[in-house]
Each structure stands twice: as C-alpha cells, then as structure tokens.
PDB file of N, CA and C in Angstrom:
ATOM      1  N   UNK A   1      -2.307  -0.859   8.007  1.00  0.00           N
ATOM      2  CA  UNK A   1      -1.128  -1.651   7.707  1.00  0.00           C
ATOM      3  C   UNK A   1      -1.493  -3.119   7.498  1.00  0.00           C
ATOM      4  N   UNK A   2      -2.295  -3.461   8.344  1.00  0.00           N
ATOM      5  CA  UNK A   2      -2.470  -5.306   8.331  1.00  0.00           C
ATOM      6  C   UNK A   2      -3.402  -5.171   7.267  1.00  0.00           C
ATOM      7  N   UNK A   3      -4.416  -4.517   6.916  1.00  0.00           N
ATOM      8  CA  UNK A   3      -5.189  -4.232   5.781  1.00  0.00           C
ATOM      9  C   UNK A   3      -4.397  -4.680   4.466  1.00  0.00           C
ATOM     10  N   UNK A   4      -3.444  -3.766   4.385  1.00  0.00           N
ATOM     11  CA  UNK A   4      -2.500  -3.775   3.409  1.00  0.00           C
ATOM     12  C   UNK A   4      -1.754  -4.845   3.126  1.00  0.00           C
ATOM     13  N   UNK A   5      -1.419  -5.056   4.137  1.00  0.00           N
ATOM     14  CA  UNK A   5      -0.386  -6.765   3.907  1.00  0.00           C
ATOM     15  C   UNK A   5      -1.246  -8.122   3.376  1.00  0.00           C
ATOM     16  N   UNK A   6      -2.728  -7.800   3.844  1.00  0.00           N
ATOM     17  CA  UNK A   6      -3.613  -9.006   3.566  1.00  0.00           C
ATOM     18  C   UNK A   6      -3.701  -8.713   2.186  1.00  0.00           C
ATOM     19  N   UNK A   7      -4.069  -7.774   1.866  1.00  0.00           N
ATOM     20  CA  UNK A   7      -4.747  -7.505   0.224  1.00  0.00           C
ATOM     21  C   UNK A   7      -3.787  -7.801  -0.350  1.00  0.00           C
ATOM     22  N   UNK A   8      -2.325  -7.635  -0.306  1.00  0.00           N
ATOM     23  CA  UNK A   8      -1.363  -7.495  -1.193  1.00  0.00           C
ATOM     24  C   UNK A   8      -0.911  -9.296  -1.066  1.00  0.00           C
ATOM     25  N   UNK A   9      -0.958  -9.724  -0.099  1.00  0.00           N
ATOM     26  CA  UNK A   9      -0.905 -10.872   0.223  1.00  0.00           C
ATOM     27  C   UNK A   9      -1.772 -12.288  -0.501  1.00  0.00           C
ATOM     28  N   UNK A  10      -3.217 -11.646  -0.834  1.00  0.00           N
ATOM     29  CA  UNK A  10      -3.743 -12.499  -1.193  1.00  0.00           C
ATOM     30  C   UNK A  10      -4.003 -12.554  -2.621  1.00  0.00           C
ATOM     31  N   UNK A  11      -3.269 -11.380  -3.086  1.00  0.00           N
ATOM     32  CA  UNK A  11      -3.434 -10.905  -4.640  1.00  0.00           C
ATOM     33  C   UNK A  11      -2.253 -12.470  -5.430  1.00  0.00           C
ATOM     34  N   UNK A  12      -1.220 -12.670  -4.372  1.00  0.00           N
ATOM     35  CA  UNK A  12      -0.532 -13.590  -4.735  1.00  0.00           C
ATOM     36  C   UNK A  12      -0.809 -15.239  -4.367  1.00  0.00           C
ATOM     37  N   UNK A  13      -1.998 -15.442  -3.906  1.00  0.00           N
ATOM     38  CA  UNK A  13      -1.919 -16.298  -3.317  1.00  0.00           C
ATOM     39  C   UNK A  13      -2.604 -17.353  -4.513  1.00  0.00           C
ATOM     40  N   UNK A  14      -2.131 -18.881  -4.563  1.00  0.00           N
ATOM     41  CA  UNK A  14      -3.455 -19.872  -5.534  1.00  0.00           C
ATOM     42  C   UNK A  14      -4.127 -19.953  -4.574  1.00  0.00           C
ATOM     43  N   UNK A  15      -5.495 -19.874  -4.306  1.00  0.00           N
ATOM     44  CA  UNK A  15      -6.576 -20.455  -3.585  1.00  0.00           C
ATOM     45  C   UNK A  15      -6.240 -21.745  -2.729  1.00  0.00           C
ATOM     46  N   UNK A  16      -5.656 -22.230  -3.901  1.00  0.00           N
ATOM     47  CA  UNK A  16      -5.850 -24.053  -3.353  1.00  0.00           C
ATOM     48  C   UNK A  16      -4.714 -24.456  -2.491  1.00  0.00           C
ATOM     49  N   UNK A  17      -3.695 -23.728  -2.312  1.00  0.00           N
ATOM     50  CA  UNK A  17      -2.954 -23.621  -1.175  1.00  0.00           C
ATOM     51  C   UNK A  17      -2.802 -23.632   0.215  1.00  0.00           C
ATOM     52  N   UNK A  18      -3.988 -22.688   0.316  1.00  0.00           N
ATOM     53  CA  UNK A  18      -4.765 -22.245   2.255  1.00  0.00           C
ATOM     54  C   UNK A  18      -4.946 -24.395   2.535  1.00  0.00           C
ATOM     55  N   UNK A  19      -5.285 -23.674   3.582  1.00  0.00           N
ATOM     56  CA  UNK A  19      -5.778 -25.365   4.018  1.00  0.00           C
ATOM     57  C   UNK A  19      -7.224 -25.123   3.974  1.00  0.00           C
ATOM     58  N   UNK A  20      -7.771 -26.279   3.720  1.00  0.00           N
ATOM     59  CA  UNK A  20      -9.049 -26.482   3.823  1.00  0.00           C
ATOM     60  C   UNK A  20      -9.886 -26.715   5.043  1.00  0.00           C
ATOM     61  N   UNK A  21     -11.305 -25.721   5.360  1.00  0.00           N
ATOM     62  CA  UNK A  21     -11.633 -25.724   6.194  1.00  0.00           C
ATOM     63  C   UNK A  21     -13.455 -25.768   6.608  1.00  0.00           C
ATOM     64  N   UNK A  22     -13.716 -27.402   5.300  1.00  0.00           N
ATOM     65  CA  UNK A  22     -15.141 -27.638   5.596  1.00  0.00           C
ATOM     66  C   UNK A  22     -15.151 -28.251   6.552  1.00  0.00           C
ATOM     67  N   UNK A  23     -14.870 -28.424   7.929  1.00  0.00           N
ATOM     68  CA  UNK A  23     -15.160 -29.123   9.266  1.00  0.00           C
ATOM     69  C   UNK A  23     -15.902 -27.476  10.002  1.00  0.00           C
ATOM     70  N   UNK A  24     -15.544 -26.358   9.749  1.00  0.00           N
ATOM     71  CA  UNK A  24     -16.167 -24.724  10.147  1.00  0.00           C
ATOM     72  C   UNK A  24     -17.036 -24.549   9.424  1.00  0.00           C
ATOM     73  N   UNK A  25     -16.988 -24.696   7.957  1.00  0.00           N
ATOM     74  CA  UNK A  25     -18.338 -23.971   7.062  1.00  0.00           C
ATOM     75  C   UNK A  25     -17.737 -24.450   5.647  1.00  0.00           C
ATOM     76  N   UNK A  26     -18.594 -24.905   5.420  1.00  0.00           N
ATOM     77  CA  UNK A  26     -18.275 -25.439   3.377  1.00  0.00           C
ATOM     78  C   UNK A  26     -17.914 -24.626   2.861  1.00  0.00           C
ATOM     79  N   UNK A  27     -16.957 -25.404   2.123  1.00  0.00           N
ATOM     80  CA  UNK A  27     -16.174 -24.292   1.141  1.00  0.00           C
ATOM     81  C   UNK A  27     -15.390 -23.528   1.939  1.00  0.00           C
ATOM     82  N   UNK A  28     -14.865 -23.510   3.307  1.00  0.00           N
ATOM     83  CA  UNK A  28     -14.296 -22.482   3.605  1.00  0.00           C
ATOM     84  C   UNK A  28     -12.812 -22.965   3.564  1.00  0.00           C
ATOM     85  N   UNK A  29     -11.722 -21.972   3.267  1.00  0.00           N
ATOM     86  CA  UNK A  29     -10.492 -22.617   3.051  1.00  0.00           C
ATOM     87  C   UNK A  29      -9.625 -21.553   4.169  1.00  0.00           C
ATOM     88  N   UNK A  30      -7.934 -21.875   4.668  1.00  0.00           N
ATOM     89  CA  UNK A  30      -7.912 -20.538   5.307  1.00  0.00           C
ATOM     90  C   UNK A  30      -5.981 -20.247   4.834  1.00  0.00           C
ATOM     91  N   UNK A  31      -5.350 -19.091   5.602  1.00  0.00           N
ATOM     92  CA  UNK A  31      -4.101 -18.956   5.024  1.00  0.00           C
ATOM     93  C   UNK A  31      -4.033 -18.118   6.073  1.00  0.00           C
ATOM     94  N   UNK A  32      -2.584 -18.080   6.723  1.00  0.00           N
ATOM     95  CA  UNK A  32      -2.256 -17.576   7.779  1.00  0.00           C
ATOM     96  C   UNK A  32      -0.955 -16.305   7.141  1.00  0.00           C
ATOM     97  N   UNK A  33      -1.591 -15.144   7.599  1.00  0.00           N
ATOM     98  CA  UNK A  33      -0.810 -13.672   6.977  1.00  0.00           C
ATOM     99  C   UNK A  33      -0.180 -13.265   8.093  1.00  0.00           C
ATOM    100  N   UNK A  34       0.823 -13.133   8.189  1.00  0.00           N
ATOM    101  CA  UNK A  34       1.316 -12.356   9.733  1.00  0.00           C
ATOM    102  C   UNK A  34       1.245 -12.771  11.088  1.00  0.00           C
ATOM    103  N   UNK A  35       0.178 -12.087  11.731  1.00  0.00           N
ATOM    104  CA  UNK A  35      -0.059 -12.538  12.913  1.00  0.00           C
ATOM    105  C   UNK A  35      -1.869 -13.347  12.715  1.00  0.00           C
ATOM    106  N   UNK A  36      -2.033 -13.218  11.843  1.00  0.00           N
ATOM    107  CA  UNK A  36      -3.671 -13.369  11.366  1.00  0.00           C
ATOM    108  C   UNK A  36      -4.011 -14.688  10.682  1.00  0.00           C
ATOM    109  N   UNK A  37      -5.298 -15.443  10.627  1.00  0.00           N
ATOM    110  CA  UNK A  37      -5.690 -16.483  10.181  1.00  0.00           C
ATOM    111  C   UNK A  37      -6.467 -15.132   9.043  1.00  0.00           C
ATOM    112  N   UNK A  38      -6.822 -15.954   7.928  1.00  0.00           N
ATOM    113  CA  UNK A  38      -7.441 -15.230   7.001  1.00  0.00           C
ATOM    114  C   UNK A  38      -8.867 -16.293   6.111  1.00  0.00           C
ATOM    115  N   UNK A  39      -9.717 -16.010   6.364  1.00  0.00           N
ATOM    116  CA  UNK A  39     -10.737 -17.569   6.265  1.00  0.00           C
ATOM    117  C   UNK A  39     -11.371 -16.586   5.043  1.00  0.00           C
ATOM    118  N   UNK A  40     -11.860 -17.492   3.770  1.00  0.00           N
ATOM    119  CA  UNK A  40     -12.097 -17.424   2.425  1.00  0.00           C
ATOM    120  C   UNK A  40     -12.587 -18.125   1.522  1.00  0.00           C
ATOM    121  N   UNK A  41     -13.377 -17.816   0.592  1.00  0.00           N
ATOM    122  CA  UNK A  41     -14.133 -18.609  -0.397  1.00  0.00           C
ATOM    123  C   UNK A  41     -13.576 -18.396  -1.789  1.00  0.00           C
ATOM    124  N   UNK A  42     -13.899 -19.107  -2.582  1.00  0.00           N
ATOM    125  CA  UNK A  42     -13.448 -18.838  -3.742  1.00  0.00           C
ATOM    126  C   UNK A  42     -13.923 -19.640  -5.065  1.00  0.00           C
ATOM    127  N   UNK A  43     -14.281 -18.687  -6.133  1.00  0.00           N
ATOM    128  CA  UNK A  43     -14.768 -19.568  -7.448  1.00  0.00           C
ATOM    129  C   UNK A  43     -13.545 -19.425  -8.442  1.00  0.00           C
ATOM    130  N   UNK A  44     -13.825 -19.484  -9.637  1.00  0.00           N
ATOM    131  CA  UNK A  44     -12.797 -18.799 -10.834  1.00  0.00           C
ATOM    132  C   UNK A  44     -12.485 -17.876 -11.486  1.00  0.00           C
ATOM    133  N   UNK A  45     -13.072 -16.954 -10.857  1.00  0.00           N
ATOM    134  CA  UNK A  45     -12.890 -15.705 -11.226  1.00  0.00           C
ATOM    135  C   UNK A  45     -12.870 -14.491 -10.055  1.00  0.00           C
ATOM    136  N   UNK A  46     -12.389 -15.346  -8.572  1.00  0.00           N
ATOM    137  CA  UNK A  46     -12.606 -14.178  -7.397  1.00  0.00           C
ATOM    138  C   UNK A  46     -12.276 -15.206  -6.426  1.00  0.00           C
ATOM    139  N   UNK A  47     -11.604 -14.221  -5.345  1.00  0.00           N
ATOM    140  CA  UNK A  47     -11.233 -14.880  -3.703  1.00  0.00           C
ATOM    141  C   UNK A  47     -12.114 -13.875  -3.403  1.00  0.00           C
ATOM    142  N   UNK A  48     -13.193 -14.370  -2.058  1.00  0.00           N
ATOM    143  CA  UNK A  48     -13.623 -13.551  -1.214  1.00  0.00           C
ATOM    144  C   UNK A  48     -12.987 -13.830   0.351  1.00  0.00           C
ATOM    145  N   UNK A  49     -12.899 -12.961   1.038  1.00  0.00           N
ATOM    146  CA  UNK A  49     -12.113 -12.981   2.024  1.00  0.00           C
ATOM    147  C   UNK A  49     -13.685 -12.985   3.418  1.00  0.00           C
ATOM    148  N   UNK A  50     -13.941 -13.841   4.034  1.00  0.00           N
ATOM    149  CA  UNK A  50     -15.039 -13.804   4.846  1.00  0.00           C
ATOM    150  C   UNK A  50     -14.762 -13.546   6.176  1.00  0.00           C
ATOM    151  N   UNK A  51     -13.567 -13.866   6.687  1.00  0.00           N
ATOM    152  CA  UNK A  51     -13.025 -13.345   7.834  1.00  0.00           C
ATOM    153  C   UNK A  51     -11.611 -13.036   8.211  1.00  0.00           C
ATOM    154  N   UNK A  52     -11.118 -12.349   9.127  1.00  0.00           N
ATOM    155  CA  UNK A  52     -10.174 -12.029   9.577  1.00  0.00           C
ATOM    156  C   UNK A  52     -10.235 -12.289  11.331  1.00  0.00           C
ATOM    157  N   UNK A  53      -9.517 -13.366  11.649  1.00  0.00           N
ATOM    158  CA  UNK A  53      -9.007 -13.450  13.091  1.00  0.00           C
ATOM    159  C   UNK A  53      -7.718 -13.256  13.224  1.00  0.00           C
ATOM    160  N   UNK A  54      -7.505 -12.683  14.338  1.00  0.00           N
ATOM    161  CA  UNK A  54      -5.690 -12.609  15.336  1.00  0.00           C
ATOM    162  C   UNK A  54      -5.570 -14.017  15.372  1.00  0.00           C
ATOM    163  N   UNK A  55      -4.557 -14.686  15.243  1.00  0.00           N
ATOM    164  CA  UNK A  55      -3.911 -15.806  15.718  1.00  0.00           C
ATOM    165  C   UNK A  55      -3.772 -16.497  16.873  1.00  0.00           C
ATOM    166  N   UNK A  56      -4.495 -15.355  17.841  1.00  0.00           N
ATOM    167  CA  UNK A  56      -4.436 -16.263  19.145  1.00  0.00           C
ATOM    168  C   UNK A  56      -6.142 -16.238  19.606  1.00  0.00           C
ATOM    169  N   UNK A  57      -7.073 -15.941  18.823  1.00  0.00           N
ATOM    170  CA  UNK A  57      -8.159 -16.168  18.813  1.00  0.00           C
ATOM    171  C   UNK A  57      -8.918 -17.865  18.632  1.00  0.00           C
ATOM    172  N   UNK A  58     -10.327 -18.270  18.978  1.00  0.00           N
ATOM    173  CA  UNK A  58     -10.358 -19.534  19.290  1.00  0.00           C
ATOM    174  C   UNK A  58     -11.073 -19.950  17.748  1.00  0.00           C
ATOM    175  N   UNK A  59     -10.335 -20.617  16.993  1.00  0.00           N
ATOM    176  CA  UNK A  59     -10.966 -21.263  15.348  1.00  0.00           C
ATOM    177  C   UNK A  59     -12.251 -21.510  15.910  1.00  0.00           C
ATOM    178  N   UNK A  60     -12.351 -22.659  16.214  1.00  0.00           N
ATOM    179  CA  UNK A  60     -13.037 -23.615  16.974  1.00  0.00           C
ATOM    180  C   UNK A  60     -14.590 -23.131  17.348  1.00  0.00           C
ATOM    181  N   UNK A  61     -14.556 -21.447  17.269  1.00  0.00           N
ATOM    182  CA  UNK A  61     -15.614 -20.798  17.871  1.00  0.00           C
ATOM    183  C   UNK A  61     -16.485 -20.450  17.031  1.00  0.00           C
ATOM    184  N   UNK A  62     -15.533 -20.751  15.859  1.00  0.00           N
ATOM    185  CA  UNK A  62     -16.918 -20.215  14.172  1.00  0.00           C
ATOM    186  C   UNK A  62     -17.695 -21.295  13.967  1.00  0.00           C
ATOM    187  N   UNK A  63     -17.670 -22.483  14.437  1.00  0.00           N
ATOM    188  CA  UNK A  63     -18.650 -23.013  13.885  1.00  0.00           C
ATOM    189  C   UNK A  63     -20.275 -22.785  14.413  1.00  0.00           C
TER     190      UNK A  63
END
C-alpha cells in the first residue's frame, strides 16, 4: 500500500518542489508522502528515489 501511494505520488510530483536537502548529501532533495519522508535525486529525464523513512525517524542520522 505505502509502496503504491509513493510511486503514484511521485509520478506527479516537479522535482523542484521537495525541499532541498544538501546539508545530508548533495543533490539530495526530500517530499513528505503520508506518514513518510521520501529523500531523492534527480536529472531530466528521471527521479530516483534513494530513501524511504517513517516520519518519526531521526533525519539528522543520514548524514
């Protein structure tokens, strides 16, 4: 189900929307789906999706 909501979720998304999140890892941007942070890269022709955390998990811990 959360599978589903992300994919379908991010099929709509502009990239440049998420917030930006080079203070964790360059280039990384993120967008919050549900209960989930959703952390991601992206060129012009593709979103890659690099992680999936729960929302009450610690950001702070990826770097």
């Amino acid at each position: 189900m959360t599978k589903n909501l992300i994919k379908s979720q991010a099929a709509e998304v502009d990239p440049t929307t998420g917030k930006q999140r080079n203070t964790l890892r360059k280039n990384y941007w993120s967008v919050n789906i549900g209960r989930h942070v959703v952390f991601y890269t992206f060129t012009d022709t593709e979103i890659r999706i690099q992680r999936v955390l729960h929302g009450s998990m610690n950001v702070a811990g990826l770097q």
